[in-house]
PDB file of N, CA and C in Angstrom:
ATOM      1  N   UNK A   1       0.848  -1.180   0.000  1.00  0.00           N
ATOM      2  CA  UNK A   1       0.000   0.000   0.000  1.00  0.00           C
ATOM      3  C   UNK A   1       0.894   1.244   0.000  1.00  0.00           C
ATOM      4  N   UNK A   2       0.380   2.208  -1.297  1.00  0.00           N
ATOM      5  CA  UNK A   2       1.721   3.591  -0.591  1.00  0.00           C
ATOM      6  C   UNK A   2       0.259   4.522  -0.824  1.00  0.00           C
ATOM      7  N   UNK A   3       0.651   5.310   0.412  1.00  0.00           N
ATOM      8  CA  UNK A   3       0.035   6.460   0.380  1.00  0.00           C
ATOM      9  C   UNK A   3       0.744   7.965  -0.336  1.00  0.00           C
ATOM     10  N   UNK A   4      -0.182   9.094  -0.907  1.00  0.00           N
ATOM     11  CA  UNK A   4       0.359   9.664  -1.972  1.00  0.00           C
ATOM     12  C   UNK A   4       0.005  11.216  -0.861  1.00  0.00           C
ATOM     13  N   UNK A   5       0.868  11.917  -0.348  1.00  0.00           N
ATOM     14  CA  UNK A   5       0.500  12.886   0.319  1.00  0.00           C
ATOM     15  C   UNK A   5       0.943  14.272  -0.747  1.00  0.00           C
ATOM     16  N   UNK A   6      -0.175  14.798  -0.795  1.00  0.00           N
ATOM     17  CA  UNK A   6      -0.059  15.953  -1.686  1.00  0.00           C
ATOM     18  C   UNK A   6      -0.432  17.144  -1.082  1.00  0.00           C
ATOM     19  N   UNK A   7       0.352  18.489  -1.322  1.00  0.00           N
ATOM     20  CA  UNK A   7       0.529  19.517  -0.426  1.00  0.00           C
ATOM     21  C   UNK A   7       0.388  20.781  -1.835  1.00  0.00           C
ATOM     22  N   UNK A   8      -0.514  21.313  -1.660  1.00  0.00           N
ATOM     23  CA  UNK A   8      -0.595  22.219  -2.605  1.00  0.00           C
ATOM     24  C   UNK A   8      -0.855  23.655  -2.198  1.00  0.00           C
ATOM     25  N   UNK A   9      -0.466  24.584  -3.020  1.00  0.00           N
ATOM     26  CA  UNK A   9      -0.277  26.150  -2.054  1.00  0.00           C
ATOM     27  C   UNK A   9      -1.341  26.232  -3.467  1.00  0.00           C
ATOM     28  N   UNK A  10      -2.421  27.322  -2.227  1.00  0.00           N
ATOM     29  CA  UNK A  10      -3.477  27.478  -2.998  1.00  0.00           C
ATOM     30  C   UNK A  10      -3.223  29.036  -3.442  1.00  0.00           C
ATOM     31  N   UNK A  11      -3.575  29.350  -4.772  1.00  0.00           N
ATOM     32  CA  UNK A  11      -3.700  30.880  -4.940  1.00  0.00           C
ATOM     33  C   UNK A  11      -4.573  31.924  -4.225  1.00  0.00           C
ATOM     34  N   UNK A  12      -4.072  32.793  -3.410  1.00  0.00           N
ATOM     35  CA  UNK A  12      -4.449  33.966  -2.623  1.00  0.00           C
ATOM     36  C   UNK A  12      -6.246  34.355  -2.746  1.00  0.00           C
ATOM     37  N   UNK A  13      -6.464  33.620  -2.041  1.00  0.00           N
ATOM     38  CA  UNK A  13      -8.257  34.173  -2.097  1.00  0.00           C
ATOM     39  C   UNK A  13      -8.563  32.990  -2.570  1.00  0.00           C
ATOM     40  N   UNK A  14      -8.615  31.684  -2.673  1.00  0.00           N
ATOM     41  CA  UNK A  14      -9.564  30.728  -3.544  1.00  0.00           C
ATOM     42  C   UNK A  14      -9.530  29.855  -2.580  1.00  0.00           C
ATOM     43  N   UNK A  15      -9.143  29.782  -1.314  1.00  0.00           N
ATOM     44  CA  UNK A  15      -9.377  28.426  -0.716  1.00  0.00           C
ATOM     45  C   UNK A  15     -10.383  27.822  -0.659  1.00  0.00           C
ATOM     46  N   UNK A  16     -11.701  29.118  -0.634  1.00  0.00           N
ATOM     47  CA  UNK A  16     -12.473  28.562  -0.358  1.00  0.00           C
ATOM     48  C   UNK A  16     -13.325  27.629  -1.837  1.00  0.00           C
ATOM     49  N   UNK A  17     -13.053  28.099  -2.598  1.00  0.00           N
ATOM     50  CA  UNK A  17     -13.860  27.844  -3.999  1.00  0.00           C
ATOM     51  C   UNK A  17     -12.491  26.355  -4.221  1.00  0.00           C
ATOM     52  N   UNK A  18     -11.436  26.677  -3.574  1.00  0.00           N
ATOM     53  CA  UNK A  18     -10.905  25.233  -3.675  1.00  0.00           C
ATOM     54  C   UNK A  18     -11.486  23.924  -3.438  1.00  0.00           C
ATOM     55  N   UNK A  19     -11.381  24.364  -1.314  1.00  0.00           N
ATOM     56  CA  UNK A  19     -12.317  23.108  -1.096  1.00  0.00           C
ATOM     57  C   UNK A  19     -13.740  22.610  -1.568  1.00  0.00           C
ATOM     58  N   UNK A  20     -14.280  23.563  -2.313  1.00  0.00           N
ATOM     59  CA  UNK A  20     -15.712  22.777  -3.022  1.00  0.00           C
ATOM     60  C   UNK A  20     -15.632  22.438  -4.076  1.00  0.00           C
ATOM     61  N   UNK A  21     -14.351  22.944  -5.025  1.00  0.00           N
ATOM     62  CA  UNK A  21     -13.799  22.120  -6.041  1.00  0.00           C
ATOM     63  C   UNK A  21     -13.435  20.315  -5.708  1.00  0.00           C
ATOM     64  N   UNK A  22     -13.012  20.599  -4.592  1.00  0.00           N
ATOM     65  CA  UNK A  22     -12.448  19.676  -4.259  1.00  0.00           C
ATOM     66  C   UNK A  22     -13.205  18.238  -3.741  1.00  0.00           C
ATOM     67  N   UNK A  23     -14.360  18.235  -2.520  1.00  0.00           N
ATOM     68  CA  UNK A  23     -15.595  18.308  -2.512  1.00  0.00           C
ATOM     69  C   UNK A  23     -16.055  17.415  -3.644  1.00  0.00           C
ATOM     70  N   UNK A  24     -16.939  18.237  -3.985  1.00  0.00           N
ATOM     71  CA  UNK A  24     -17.899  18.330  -5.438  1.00  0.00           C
ATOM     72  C   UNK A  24     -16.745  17.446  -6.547  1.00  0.00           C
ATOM     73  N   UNK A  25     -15.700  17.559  -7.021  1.00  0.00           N
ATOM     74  CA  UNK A  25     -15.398  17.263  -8.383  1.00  0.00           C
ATOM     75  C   UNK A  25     -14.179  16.060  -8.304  1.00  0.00           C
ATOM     76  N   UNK A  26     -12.959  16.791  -7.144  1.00  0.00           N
ATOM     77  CA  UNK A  26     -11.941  15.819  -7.023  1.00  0.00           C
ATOM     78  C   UNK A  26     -11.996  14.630  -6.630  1.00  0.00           C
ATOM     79  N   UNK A  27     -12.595  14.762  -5.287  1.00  0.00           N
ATOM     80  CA  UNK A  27     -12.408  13.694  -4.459  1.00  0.00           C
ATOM     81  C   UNK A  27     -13.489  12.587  -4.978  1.00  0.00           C
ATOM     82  N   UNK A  28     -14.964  13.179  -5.500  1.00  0.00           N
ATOM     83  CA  UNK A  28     -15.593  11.941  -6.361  1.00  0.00           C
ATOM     84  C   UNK A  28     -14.774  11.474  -7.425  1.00  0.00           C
ATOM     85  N   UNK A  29     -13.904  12.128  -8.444  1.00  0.00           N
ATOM     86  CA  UNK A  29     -13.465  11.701  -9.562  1.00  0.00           C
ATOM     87  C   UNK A  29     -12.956  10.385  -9.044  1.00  0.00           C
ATOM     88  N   UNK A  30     -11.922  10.868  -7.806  1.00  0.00           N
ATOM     89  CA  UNK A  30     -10.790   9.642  -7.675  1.00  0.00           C
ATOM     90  C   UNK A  30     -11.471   8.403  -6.918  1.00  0.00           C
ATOM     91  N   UNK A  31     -12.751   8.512  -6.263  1.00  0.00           N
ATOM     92  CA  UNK A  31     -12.814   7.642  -5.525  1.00  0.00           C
ATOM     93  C   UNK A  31     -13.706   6.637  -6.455  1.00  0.00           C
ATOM     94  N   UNK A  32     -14.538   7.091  -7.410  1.00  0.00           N
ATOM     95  CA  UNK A  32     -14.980   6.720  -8.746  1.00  0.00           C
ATOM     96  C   UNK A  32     -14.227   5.615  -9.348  1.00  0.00           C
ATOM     97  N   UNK A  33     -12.780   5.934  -9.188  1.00  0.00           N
ATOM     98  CA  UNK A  33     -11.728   5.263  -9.766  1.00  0.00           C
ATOM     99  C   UNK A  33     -10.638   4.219  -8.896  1.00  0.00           C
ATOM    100  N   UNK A  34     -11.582   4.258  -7.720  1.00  0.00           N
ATOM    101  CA  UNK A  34     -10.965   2.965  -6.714  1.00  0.00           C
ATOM    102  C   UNK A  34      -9.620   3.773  -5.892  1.00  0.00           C
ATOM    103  N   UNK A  35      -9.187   5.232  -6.053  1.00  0.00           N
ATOM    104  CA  UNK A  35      -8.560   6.114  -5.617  1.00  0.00           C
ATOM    105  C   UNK A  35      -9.076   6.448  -4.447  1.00  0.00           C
ATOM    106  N   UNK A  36      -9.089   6.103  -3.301  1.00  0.00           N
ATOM    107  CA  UNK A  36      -9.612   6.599  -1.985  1.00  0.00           C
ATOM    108  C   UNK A  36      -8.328   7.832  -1.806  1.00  0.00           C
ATOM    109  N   UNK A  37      -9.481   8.569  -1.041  1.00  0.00           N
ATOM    110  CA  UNK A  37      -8.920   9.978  -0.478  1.00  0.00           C
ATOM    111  C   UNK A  37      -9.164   9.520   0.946  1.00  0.00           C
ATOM    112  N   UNK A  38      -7.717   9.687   1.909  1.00  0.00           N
ATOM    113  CA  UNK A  38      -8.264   8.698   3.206  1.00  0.00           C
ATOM    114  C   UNK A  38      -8.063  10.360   4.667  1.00  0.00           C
ATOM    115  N   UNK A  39      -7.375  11.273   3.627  1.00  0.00           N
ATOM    116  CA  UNK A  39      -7.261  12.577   4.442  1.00  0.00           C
ATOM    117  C   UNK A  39      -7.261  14.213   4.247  1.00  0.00           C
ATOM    118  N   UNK A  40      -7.589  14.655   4.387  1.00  0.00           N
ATOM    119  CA  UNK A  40      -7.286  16.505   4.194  1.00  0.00           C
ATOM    120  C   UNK A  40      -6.999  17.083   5.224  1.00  0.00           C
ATOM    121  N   UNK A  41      -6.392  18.722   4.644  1.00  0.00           N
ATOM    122  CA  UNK A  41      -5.784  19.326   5.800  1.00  0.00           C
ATOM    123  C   UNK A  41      -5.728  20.534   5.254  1.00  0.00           C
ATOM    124  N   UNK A  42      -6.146  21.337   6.130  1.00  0.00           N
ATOM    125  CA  UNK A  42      -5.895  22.893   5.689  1.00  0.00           C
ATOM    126  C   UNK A  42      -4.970  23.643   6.403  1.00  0.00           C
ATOM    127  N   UNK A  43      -3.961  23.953   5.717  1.00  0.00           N
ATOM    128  CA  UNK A  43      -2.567  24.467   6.508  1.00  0.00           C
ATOM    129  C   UNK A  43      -2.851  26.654   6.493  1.00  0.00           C
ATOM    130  N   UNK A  44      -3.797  27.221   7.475  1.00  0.00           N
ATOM    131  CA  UNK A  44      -4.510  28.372   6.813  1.00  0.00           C
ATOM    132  C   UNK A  44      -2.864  29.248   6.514  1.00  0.00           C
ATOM    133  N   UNK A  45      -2.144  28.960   7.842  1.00  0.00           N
ATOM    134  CA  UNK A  45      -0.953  30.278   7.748  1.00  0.00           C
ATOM    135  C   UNK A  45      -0.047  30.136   6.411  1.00  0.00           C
ATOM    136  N   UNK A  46       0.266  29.079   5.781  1.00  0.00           N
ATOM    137  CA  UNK A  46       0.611  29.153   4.049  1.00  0.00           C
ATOM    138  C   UNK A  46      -0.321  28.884   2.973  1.00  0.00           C
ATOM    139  N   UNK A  47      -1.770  29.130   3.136  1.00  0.00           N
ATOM    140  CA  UNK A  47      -2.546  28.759   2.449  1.00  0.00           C
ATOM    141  C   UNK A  47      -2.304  27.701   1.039  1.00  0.00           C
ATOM    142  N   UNK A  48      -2.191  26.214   2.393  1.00  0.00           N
ATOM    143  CA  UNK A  48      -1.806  25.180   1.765  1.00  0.00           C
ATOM    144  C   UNK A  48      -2.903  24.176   2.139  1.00  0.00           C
ATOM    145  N   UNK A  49      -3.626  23.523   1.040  1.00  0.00           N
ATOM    146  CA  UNK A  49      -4.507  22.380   1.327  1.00  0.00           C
ATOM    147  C   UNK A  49      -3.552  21.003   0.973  1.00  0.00           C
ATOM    148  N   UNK A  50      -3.422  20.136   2.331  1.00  0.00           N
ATOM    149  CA  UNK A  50      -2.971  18.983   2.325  1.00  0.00           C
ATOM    150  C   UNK A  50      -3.663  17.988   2.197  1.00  0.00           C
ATOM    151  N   UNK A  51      -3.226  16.652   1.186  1.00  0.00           N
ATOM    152  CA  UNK A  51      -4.290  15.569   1.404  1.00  0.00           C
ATOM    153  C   UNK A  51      -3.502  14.636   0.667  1.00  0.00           C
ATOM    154  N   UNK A  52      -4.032  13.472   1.143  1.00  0.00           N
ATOM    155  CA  UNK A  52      -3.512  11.909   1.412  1.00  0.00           C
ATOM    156  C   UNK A  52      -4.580  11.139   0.519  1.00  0.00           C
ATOM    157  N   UNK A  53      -3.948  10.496  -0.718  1.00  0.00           N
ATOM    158  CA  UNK A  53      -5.120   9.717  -1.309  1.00  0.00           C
ATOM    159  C   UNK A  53      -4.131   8.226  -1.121  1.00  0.00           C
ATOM    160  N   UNK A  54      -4.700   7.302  -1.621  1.00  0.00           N
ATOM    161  CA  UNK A  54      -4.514   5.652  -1.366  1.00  0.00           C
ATOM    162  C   UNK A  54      -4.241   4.696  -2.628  1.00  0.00           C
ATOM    163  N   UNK A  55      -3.166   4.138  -2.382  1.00  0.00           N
ATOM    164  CA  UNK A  55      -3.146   3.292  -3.734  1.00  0.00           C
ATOM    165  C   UNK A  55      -3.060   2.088  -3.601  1.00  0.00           C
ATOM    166  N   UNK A  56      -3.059   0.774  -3.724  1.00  0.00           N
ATOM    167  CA  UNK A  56      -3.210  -0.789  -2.834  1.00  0.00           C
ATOM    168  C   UNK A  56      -1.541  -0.992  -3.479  1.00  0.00           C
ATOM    169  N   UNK A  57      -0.759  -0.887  -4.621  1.00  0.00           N
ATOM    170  CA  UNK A  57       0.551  -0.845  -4.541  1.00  0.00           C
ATOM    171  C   UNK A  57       1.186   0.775  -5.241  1.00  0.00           C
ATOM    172  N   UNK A  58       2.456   0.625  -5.236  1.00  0.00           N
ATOM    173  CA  UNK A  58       3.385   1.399  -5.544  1.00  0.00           C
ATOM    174  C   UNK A  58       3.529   1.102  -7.265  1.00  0.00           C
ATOM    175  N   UNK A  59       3.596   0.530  -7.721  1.00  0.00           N
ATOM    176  CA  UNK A  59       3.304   0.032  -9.567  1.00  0.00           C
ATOM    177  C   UNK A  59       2.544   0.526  -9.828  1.00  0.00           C
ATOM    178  N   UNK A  60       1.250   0.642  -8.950  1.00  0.00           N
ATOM    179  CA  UNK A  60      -0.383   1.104  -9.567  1.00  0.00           C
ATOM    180  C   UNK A  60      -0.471   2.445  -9.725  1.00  0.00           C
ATOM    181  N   UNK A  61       0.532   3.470  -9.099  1.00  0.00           N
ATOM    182  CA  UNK A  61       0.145   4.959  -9.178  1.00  0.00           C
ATOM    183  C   UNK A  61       0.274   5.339 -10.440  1.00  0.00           C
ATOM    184  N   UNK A  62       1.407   5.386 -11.169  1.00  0.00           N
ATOM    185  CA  UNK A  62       1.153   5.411 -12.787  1.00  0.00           C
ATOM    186  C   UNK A  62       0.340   5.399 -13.622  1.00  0.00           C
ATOM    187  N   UNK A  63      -0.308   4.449 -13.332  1.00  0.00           N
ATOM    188  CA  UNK A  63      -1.314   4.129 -14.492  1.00  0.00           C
ATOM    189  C   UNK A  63      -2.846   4.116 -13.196  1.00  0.00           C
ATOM    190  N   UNK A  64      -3.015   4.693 -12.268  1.00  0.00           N
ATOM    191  CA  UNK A  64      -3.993   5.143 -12.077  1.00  0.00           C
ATOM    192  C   UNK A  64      -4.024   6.960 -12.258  1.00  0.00           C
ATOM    193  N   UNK A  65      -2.598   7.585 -12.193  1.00  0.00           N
ATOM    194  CA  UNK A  65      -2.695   8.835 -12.588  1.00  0.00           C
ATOM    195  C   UNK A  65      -2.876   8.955 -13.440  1.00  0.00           C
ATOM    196  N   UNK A  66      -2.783   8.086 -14.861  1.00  0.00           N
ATOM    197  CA  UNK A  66      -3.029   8.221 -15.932  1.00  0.00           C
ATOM    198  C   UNK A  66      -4.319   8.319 -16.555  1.00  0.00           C
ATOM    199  N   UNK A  67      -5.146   7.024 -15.388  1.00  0.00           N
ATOM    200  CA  UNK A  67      -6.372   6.894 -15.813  1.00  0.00           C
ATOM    201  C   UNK A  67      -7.541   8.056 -15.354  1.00  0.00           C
ATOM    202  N   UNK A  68      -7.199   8.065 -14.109  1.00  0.00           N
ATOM    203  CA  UNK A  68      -7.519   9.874 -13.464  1.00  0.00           C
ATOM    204  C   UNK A  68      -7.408  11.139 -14.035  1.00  0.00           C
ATOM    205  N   UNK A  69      -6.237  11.325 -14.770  1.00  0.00           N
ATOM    206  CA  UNK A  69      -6.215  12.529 -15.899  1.00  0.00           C
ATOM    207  C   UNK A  69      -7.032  12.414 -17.212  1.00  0.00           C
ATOM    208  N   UNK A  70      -7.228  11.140 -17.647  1.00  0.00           N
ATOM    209  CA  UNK A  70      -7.991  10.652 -18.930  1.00  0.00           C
ATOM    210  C   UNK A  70      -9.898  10.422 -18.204  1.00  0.00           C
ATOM    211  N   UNK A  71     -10.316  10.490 -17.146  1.00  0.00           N
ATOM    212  CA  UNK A  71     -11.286  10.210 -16.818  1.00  0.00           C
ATOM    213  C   UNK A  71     -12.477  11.246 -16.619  1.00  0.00           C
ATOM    214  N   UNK A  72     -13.803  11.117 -17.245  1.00  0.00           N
ATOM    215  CA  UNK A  72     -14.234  12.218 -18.016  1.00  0.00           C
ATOM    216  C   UNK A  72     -14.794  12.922 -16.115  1.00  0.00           C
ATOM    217  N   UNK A  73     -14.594  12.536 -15.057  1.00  0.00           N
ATOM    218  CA  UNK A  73     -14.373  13.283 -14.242  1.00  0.00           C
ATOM    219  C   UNK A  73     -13.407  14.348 -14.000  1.00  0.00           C
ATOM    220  N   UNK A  74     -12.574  13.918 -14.283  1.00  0.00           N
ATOM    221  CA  UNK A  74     -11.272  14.698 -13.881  1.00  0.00           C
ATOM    222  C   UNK A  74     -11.675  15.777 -15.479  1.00  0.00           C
ATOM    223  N   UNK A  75     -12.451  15.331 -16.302  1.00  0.00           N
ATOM    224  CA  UNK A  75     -11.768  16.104 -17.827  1.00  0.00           C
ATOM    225  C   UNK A  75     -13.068  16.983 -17.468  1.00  0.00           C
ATOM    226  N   UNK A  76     -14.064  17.168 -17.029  1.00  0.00           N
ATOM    227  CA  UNK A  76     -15.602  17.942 -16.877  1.00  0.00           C
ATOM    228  C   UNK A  76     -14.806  19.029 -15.673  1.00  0.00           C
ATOM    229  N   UNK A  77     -13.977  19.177 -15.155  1.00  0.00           N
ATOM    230  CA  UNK A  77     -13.350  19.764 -14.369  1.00  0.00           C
ATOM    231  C   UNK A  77     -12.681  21.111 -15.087  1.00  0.00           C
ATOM    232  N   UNK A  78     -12.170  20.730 -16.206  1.00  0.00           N
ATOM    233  CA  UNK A  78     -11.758  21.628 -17.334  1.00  0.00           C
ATOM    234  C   UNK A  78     -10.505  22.342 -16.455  1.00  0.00           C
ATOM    235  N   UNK A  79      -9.987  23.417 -16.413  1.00  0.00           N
ATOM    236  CA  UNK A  79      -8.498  24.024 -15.905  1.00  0.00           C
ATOM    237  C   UNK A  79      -8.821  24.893 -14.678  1.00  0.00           C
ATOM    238  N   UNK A  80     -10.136  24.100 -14.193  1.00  0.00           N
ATOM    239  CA  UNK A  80     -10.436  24.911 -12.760  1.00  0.00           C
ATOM    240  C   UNK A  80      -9.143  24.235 -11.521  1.00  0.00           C
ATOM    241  N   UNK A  81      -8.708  23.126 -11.908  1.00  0.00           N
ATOM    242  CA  UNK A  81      -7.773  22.647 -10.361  1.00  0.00           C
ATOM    243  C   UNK A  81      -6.246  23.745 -10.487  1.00  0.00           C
ATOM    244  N   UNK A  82      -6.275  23.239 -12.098  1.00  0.00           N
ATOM    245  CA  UNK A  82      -4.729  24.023 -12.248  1.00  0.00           C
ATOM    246  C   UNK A  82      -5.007  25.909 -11.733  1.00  0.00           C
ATOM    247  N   UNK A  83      -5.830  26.272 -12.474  1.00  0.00           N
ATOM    248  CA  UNK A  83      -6.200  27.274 -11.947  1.00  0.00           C
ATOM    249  C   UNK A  83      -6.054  28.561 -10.449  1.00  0.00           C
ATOM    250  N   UNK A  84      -6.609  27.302  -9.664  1.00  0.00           N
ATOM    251  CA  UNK A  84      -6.292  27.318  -7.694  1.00  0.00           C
ATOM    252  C   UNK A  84      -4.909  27.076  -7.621  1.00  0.00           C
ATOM    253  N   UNK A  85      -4.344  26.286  -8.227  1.00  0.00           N
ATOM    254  CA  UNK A  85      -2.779  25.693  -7.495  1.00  0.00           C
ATOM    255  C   UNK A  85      -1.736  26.905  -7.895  1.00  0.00           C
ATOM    256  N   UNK A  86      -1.250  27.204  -7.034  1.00  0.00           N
ATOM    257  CA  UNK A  86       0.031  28.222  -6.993  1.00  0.00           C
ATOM    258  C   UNK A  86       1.248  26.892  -7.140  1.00  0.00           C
ATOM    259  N   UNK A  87       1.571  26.287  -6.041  1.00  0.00           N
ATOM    260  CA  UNK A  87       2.846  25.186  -6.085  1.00  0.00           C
ATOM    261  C   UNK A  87       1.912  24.051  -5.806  1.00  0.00           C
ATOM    262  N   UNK A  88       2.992  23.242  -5.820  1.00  0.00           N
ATOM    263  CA  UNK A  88       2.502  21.379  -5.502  1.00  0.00           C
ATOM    264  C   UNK A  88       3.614  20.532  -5.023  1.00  0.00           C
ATOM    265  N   UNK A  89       3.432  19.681  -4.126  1.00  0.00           N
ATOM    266  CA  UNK A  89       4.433  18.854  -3.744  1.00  0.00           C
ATOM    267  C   UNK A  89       3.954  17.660  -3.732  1.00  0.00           C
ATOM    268  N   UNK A  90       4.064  16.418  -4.700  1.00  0.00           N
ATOM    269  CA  UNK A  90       3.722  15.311  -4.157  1.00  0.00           C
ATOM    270  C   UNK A  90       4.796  14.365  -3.603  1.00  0.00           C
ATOM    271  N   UNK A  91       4.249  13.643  -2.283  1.00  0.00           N
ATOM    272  CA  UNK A  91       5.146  12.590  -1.829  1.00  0.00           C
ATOM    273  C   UNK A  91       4.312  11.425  -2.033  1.00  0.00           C
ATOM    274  N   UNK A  92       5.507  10.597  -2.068  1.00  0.00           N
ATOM    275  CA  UNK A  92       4.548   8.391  -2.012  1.00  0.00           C
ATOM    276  C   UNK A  92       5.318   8.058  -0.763  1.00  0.00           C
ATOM    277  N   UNK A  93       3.966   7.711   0.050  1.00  0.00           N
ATOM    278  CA  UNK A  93       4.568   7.316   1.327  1.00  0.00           C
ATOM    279  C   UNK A  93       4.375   5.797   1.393  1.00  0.00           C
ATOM    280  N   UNK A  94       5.651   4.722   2.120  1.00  0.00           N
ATOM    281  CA  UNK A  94       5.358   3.476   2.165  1.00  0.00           C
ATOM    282  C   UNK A  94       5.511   3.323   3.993  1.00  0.00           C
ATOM    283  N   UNK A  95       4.729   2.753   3.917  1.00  0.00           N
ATOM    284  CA  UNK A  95       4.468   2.343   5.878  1.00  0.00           C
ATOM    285  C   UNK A  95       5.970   1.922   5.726  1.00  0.00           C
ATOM    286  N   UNK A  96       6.579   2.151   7.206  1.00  0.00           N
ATOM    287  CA  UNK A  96       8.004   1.625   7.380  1.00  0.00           C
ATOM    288  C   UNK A  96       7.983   0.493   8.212  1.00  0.00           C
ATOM    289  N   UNK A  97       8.870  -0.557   7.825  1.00  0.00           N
ATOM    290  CA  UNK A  97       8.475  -2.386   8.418  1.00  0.00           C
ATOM    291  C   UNK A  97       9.454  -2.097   9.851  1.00  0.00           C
ATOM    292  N   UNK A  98       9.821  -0.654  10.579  1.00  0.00           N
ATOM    293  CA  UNK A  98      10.550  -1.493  11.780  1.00  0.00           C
ATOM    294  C   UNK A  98       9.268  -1.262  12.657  1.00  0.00           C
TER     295      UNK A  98
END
């Protein structure tokens, strides 16, 4: 299982029209697509929305990002996500075995 923690700096004034982007369009797209979203986080003092989606392996993120960008959810969305995002950081997190 790796978890995919993504940290995005939202553009100045949209948080809020973020999170109902987000809401409403993202988080159904991915979960549509067997993509669980298992967390969020609103960081207000860098106006950064954090969040944790789920993948069952580390092979599978590829070609579920792929299928997520090609999926007429994600495409009915049109350049409203890019739009909000100022920066982005994604990490793949793997549980650690000690």
């Amino acid at each position: 299982m790796v978890d995919q923690m993504r940290t995005y700096t939202i553009n100045k004034g949209m948080m809020e029209s973020w999170q109902k982007l987000f809401e409403t369009g993202i988080k159904p797209a991915h979960e549509a697509l067997g993509i669980p979203v298992v967390a969020h986080w609103v960081n207000a003092d860098h106006n950064q929305f954090i969040w944790v989606r789920r993948f069952a392996d580390g092979i599978d993120v590829p070609a579920k990002e792929d299928e997520f960008r090609n999926s007429p959810g994600f495409k009915s969305l049109g350049d409203q996500p890019s739009s909000h995002i100022a920066r982005m950081d994604v990490q793949n997190l793997e549980k650690g075995s000690v």
